[in-house]
N, C-alpha and C. Protein backbone atom coordinates (compact mmCIF):
# COMPACT_ATOMS: atom_id res chain seq x y z
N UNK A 1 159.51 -45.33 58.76
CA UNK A 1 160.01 -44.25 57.91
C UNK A 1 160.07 -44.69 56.45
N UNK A 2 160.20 -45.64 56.04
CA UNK A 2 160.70 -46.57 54.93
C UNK A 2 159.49 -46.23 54.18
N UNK A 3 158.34 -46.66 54.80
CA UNK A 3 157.09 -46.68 54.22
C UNK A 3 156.65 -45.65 53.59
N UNK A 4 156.72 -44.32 53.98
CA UNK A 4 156.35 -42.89 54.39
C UNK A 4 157.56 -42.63 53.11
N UNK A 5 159.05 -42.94 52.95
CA UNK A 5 159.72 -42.53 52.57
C UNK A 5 159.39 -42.79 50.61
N UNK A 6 159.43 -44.57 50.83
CA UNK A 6 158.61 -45.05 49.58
C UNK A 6 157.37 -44.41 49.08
N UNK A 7 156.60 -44.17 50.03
CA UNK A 7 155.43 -43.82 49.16
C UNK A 7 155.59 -42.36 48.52
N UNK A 8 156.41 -41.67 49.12
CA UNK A 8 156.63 -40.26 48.15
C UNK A 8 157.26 -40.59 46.68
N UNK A 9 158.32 -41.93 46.92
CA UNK A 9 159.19 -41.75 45.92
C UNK A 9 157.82 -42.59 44.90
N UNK A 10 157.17 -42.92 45.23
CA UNK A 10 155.78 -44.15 44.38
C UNK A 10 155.06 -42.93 43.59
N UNK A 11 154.89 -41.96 44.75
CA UNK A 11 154.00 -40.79 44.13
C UNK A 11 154.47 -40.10 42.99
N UNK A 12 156.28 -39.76 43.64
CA UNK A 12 157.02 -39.23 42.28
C UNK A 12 157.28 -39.29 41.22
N UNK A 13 157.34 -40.79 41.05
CA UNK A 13 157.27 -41.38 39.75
C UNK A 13 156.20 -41.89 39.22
N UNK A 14 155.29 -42.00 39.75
CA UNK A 14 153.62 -41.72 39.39
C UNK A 14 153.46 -40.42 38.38
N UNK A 15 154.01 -39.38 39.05
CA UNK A 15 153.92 -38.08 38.46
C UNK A 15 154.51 -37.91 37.02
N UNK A 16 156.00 -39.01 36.91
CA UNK A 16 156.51 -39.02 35.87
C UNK A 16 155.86 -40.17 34.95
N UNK A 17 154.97 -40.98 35.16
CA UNK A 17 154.41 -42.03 33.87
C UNK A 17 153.50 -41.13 34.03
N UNK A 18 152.80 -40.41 34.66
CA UNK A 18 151.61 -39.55 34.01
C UNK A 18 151.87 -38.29 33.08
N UNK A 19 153.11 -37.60 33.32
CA UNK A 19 153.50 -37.17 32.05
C UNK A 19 153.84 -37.42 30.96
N UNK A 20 154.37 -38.58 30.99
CA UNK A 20 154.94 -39.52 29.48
C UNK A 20 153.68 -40.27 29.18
N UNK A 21 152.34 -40.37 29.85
CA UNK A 21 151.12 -40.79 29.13
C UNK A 21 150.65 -39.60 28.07
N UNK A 22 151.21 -38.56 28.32
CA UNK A 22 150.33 -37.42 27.12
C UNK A 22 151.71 -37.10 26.48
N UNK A 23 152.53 -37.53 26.16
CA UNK A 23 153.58 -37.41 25.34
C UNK A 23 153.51 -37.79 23.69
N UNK A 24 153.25 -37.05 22.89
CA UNK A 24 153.09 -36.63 21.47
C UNK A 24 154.47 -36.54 20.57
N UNK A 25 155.40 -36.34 21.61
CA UNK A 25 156.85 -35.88 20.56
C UNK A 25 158.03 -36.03 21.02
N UNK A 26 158.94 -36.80 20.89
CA UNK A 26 160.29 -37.03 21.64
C UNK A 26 159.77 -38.27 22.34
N UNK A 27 159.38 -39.24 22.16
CA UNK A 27 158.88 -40.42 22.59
C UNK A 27 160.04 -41.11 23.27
N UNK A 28 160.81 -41.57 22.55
CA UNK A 28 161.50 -42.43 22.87
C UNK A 28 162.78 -41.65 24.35
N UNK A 29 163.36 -40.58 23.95
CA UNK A 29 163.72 -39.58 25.35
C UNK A 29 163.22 -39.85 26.01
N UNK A 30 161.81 -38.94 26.13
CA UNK A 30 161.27 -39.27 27.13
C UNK A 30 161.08 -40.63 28.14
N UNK A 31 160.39 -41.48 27.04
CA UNK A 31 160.79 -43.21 27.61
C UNK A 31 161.73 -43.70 28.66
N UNK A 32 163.43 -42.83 27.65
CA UNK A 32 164.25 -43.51 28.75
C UNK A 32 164.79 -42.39 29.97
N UNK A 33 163.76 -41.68 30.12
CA UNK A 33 163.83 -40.90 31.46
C UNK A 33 162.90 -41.47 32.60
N UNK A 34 161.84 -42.31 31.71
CA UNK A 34 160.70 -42.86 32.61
C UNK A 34 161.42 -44.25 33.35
N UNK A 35 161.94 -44.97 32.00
CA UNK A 35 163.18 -45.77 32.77
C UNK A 35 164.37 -45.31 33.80
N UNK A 36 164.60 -44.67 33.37
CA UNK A 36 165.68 -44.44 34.90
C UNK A 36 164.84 -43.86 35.86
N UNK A 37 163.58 -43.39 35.67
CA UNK A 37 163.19 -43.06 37.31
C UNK A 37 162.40 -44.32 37.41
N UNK A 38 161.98 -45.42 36.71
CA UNK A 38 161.77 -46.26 37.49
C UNK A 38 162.59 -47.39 38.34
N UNK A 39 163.79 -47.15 37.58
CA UNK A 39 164.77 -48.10 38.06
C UNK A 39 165.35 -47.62 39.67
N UNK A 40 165.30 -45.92 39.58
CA UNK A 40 166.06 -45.84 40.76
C UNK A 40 164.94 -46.18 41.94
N UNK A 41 163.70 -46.07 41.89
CA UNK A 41 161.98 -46.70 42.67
C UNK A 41 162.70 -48.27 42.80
N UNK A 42 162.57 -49.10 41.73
CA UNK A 42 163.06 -50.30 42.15
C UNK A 42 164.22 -50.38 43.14
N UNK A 43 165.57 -49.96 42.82
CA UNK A 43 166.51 -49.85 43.83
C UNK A 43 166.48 -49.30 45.07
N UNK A 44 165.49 -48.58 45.15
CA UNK A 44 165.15 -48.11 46.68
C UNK A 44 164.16 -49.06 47.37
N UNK A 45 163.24 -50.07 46.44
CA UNK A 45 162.80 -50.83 47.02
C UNK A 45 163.64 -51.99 48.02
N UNK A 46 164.83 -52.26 46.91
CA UNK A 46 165.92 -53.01 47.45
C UNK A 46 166.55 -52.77 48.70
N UNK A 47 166.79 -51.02 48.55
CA UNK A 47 167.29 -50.47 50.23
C UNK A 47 166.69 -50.57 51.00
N UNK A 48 165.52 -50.28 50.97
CA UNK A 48 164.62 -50.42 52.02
C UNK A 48 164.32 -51.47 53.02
N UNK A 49 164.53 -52.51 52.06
CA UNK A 49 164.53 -54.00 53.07
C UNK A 49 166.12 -54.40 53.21
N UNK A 50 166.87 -53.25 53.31
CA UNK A 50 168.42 -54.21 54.08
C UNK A 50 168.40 -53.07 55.55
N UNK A 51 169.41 -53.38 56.23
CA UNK A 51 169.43 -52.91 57.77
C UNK A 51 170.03 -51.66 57.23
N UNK A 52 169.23 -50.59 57.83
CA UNK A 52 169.93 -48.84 58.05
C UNK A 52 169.42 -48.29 56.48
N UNK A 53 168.38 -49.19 55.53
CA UNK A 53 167.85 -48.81 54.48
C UNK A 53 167.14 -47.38 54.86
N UNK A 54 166.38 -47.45 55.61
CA UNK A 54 165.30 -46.18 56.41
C UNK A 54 165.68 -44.85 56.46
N UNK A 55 167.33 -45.30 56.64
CA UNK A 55 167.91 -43.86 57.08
C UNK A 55 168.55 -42.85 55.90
N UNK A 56 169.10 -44.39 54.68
CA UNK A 56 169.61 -44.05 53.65
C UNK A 56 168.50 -42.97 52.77
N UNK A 57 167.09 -43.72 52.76
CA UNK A 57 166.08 -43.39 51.80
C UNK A 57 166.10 -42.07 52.25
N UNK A 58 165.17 -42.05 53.85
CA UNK A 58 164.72 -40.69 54.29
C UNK A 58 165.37 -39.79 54.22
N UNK A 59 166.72 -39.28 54.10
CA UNK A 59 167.57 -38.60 54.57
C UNK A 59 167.50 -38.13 52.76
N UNK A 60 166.89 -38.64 51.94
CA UNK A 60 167.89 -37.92 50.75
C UNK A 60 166.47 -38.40 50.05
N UNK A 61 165.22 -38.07 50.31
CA UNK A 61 163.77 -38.17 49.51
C UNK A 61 163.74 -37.20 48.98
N UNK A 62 163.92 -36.27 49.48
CA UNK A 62 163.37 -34.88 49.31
C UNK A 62 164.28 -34.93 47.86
N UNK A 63 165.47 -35.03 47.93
CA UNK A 63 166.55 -34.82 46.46
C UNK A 63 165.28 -35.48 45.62
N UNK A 64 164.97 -36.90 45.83
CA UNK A 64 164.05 -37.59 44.80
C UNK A 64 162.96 -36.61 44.03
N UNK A 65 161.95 -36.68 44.93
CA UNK A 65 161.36 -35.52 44.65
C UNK A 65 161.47 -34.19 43.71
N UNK A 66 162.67 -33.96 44.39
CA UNK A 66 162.72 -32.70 43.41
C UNK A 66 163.55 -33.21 41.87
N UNK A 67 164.02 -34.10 41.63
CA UNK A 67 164.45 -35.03 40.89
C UNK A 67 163.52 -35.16 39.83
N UNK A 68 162.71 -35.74 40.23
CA UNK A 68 161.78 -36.36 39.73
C UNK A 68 160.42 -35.77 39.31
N UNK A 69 160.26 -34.71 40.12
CA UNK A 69 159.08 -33.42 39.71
C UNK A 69 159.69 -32.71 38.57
N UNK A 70 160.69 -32.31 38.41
CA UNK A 70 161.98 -31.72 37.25
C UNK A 70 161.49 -32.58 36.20
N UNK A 71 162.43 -33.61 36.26
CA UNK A 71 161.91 -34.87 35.40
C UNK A 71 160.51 -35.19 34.40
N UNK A 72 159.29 -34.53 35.06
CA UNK A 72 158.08 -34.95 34.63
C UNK A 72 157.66 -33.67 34.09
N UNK A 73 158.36 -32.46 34.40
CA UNK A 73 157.72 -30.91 34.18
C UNK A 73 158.40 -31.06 32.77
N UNK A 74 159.60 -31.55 32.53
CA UNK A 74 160.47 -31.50 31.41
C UNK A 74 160.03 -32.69 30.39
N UNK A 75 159.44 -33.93 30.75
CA UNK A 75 158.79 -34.84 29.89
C UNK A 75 157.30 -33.91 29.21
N UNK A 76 156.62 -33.63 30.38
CA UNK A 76 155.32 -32.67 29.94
C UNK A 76 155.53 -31.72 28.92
N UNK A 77 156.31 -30.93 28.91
CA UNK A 77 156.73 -29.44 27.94
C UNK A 77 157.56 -29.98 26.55
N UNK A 78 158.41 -31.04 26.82
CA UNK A 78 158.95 -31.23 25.64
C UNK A 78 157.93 -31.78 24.80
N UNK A 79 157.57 -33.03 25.58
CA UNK A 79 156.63 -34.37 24.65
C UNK A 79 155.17 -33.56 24.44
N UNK A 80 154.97 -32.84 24.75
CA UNK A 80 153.44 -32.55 24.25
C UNK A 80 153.76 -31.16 23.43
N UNK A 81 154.87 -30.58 23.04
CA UNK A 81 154.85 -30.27 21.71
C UNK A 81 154.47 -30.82 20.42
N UNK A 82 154.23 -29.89 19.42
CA UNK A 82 154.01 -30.68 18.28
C UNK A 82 154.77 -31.15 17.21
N UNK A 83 154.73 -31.84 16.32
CA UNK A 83 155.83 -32.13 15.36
C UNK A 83 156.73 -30.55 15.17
N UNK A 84 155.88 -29.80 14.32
CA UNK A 84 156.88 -28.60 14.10
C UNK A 84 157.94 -27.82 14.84
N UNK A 85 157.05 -27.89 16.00
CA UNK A 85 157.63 -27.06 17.52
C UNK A 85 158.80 -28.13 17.30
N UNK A 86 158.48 -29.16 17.91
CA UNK A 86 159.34 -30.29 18.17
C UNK A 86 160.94 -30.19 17.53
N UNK A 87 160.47 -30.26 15.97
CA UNK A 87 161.74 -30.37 15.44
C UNK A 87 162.32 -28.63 15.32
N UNK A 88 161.32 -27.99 15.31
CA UNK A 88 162.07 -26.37 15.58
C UNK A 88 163.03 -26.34 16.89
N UNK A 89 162.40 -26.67 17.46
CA UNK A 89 163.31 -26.98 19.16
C UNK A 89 163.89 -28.42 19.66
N UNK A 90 164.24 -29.16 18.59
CA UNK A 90 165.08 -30.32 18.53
C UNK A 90 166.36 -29.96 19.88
N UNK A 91 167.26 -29.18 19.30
CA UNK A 91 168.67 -28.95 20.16
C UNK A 91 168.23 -28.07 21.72
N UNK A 92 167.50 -27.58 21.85
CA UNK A 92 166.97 -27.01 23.11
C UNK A 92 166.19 -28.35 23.97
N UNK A 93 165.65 -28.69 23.17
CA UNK A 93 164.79 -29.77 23.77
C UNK A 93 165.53 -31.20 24.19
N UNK A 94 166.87 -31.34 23.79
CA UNK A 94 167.72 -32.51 23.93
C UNK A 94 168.43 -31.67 24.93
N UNK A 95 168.90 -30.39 25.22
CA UNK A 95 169.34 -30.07 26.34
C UNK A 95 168.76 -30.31 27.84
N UNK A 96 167.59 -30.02 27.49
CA UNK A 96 166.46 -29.87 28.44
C UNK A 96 166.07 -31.64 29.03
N UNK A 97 166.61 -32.52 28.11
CA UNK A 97 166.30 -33.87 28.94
C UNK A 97 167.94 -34.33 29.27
N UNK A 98 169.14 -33.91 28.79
CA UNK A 98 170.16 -34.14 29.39
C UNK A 98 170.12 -33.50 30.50
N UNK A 99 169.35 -32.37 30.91
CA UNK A 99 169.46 -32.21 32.18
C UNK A 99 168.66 -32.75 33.33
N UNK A 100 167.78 -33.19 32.58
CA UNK A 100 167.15 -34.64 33.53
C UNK A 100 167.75 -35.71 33.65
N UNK A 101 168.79 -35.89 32.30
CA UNK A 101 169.32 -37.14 32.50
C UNK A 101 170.82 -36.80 33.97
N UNK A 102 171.71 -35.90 33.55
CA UNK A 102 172.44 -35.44 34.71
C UNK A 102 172.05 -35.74 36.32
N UNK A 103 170.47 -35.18 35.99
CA UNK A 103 170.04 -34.74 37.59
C UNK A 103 169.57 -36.06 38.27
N UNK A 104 169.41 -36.85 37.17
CA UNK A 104 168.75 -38.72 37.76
C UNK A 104 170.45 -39.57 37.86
N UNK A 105 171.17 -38.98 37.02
CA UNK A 105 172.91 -39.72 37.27
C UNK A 105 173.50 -39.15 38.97
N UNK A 106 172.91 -37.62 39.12
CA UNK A 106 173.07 -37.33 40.41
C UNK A 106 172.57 -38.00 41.52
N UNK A 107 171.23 -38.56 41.21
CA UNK A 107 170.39 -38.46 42.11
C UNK A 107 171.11 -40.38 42.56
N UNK A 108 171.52 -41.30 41.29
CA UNK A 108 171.67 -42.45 41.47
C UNK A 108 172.94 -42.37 42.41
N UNK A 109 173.87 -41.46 42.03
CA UNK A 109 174.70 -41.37 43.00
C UNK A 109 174.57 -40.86 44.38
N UNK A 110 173.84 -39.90 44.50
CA UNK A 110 172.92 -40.08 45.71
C UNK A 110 172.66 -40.89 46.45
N UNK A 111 171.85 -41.83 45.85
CA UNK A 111 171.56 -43.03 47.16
C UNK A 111 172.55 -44.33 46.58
N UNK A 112 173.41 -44.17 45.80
CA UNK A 112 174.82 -44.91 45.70
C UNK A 112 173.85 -46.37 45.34
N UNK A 113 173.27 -45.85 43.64
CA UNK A 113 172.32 -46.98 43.30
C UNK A 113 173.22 -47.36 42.05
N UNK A 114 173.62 -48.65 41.77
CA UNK A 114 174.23 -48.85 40.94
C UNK A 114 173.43 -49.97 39.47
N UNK A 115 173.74 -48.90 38.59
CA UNK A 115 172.86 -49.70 37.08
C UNK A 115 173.79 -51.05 37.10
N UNK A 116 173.06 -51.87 36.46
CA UNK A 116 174.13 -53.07 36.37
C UNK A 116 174.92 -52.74 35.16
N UNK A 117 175.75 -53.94 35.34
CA UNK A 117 177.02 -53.29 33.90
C UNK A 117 176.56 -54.12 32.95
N UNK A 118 176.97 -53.83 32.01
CA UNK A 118 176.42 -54.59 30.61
C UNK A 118 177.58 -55.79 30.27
N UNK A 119 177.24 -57.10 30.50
CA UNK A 119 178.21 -58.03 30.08
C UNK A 119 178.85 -58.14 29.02
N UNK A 120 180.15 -58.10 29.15
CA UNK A 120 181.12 -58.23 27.76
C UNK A 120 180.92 -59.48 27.23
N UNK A 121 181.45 -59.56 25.55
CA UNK A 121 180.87 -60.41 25.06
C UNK A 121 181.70 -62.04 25.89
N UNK A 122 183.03 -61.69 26.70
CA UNK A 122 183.82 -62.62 26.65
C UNK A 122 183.06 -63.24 27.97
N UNK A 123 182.42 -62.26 29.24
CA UNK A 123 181.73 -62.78 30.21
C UNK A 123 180.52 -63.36 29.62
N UNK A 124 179.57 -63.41 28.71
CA UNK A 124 178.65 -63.50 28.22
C UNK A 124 178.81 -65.29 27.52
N UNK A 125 180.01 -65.60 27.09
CA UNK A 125 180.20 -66.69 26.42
C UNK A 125 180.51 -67.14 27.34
N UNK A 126 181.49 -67.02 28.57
CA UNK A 126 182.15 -67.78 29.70
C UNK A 126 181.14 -68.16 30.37
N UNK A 127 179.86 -67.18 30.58
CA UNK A 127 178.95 -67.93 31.65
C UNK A 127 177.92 -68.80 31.05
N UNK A 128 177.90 -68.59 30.02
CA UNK A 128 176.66 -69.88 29.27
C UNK A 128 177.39 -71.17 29.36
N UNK A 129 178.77 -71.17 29.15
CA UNK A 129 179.85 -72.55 28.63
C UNK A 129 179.91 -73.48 30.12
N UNK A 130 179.94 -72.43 31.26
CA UNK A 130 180.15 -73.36 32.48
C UNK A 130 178.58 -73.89 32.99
């Protein structure tokens, strides 16, 4: 199942670097939408190889999917506007990827994928010193 389950989510986010390859405008947005759907691909790689991973993935692909097809329809329409459009539809167009960003914060909670935390400066000095 794992296999079958991965390769949709491979395809999905396939779908999303092939939209951010013709991306013209809102670059950097877009970017970090391509990052979080690749990160949550990596973390499912992780599930996949622990015990009862199979059941976690399969059971909640389909969310990916539709996640992630969202995701790439909304990289496509924003980023391949043009400068003018672009900045004419600045505040519509930042709505339109917070709601990708929402729907990928859903989706991480979903399969209960956790970003790492960003080390404080005081953990950051403590662990170089020991």
């Amino acid at each position: 199942m794992s296999s079958l389950a991965l390769g949709a989510a491979f395809a999905a986010v396939q779908l999303v670097h092939q939209a951010y390859s013709k991306v013209k405008s809102s670059k950097a947005r877009c970017a970090r939408l391509v990052e979080r759907c690749q990160f949550v691909v990596d973390r499912l790689e992780r599930i996949a190889a622990t015990k009862g991973g199979d059941a976690i993935i399969g059971e909640r692909i389909h969310e990916l999917e539709r996640a992630f097809g969202h995701t790439a329809l909304i990289i496509a329409q924003v980023g391949q506007q043009g400068i003018i459009t672009s900045l004419l539809r600045s505040e519509a167009n930042a709505l339109r990827i917070e709601s990708c960003n929402e729907a990928l914060t859903e989706l991480i909670s979903l399969f209960n994928v956790r970003a790492p935390a960003p080390k404080s400066h005081f953990t950051a000095t403590f662990t170089t010193m020991g």
